[in-house]
C-alpha atoms as a PDB file:
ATOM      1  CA  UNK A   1     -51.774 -30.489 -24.247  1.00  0.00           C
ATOM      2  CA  UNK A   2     -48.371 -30.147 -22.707  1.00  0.00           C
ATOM      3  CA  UNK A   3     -46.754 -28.651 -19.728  1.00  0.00           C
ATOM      4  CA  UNK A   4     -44.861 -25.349 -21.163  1.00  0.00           C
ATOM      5  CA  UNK A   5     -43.718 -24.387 -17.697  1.00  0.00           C
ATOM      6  CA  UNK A   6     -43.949 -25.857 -14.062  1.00  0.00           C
ATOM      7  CA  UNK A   7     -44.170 -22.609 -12.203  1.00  0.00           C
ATOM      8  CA  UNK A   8     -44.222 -24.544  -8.755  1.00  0.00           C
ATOM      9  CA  UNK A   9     -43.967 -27.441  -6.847  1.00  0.00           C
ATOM     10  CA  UNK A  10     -44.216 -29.369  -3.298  1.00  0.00           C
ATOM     11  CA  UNK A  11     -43.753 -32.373  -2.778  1.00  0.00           C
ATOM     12  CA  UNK A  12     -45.687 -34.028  -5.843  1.00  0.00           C
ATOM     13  CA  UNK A  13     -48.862 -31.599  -6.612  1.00  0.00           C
ATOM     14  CA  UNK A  14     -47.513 -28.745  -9.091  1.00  0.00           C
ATOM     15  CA  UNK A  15     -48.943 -25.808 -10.748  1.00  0.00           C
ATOM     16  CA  UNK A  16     -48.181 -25.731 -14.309  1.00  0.00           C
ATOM     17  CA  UNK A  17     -48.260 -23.186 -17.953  1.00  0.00           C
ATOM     18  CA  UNK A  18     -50.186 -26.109 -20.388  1.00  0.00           C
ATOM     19  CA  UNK A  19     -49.642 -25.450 -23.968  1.00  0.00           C
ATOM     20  CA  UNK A  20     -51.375 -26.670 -26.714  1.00  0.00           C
ATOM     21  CA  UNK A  21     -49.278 -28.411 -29.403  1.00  0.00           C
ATOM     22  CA  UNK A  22     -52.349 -27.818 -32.398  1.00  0.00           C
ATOM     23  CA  UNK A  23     -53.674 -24.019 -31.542  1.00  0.00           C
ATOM     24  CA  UNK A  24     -50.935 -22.668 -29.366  1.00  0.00           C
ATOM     25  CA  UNK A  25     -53.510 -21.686 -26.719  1.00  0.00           C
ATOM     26  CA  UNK A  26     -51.903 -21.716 -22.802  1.00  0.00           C
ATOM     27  CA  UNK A  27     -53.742 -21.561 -19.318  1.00  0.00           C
ATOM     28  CA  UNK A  28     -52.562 -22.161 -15.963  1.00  0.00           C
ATOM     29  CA  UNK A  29     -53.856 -25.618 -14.398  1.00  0.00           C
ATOM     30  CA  UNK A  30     -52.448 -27.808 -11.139  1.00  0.00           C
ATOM     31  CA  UNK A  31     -51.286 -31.289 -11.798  1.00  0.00           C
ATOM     32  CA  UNK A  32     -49.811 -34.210 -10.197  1.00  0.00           C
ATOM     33  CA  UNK A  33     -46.081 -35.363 -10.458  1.00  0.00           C
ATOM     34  CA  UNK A  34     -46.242 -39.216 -11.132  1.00  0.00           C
ATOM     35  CA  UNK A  35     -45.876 -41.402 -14.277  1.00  0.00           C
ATOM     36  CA  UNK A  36     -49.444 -41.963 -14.626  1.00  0.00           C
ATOM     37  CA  UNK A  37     -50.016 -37.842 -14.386  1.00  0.00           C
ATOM     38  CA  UNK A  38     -47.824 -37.469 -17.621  1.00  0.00           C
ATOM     39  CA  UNK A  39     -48.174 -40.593 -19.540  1.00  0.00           C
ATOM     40  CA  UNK A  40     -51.909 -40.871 -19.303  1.00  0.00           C
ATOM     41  CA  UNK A  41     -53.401 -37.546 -18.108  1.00  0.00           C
ATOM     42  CA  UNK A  42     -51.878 -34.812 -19.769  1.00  0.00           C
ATOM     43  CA  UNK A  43     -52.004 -36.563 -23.647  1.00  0.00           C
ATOM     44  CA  UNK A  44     -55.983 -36.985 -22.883  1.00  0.00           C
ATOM     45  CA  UNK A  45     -56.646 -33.286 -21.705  1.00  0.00           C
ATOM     46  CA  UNK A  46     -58.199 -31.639 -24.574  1.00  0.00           C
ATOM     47  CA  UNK A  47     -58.063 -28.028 -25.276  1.00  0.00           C
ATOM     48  CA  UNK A  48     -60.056 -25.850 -23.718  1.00  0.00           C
ATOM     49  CA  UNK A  49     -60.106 -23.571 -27.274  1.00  0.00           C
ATOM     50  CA  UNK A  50     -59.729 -26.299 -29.913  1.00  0.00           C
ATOM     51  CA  UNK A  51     -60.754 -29.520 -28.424  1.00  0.00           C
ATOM     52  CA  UNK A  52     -57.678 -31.170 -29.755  1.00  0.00           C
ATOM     53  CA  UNK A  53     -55.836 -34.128 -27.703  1.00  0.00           C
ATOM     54  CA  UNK A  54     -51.931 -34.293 -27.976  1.00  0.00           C
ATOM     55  CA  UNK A  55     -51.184 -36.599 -31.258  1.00  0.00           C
ATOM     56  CA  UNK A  56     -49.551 -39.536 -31.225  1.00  0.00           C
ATOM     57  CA  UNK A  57     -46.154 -38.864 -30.984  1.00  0.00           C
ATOM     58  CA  UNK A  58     -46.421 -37.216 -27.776  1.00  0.00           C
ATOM     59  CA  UNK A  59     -43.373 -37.675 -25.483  1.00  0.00           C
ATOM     60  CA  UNK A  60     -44.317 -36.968 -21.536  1.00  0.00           C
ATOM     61  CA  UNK A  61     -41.946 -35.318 -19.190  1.00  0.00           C
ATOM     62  CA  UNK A  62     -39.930 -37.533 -16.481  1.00  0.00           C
ATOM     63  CA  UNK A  63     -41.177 -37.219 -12.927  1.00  0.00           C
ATOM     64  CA  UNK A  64     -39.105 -35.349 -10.418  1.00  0.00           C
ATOM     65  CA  UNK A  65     -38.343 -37.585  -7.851  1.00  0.00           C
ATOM     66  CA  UNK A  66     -38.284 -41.668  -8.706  1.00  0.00           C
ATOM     67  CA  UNK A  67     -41.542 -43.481  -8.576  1.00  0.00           C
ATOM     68  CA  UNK A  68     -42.157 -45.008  -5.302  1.00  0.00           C
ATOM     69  CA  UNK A  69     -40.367 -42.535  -3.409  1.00  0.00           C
ATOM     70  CA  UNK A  70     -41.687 -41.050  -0.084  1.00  0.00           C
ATOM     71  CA  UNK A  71     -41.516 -37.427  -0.164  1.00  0.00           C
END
């Protein structure tokens, strides 16, 4: 899976379009804005329709605000 649009966001929780990259199949589903969220989380979901994980070359997103950073 991966994020196709962030629809909204506070502070570091978001609500997100996920896409996936094998089927093509999108839902809406809440996620969490922090390196671990997008390098480990998000290439692990598997599709609700096809089962399929992200491949290998996936390439997460960058967080919003720095790591470490009180918001």
């Amino acid at each position: 899976m991966r994020i196709k649009e962030i629809l909204a966001q506070y502070r570091r929780d978001f609500h997100a379009i996920y896409e996936c990259e094998h089927c093509g199949y999108t839902y809406k589903g809440d996620g969490y804005d922090d390196a671990n969220f997008h390098q480990n989380v998000i290439p692990n979901m598997e599709c609700p329709k096809c089962g399929e994980k992200a491949d290998a070359n996936y390439r997460p997103l960058t967080t919003k605000y720095p790591e470490g950073m009180q918001i």
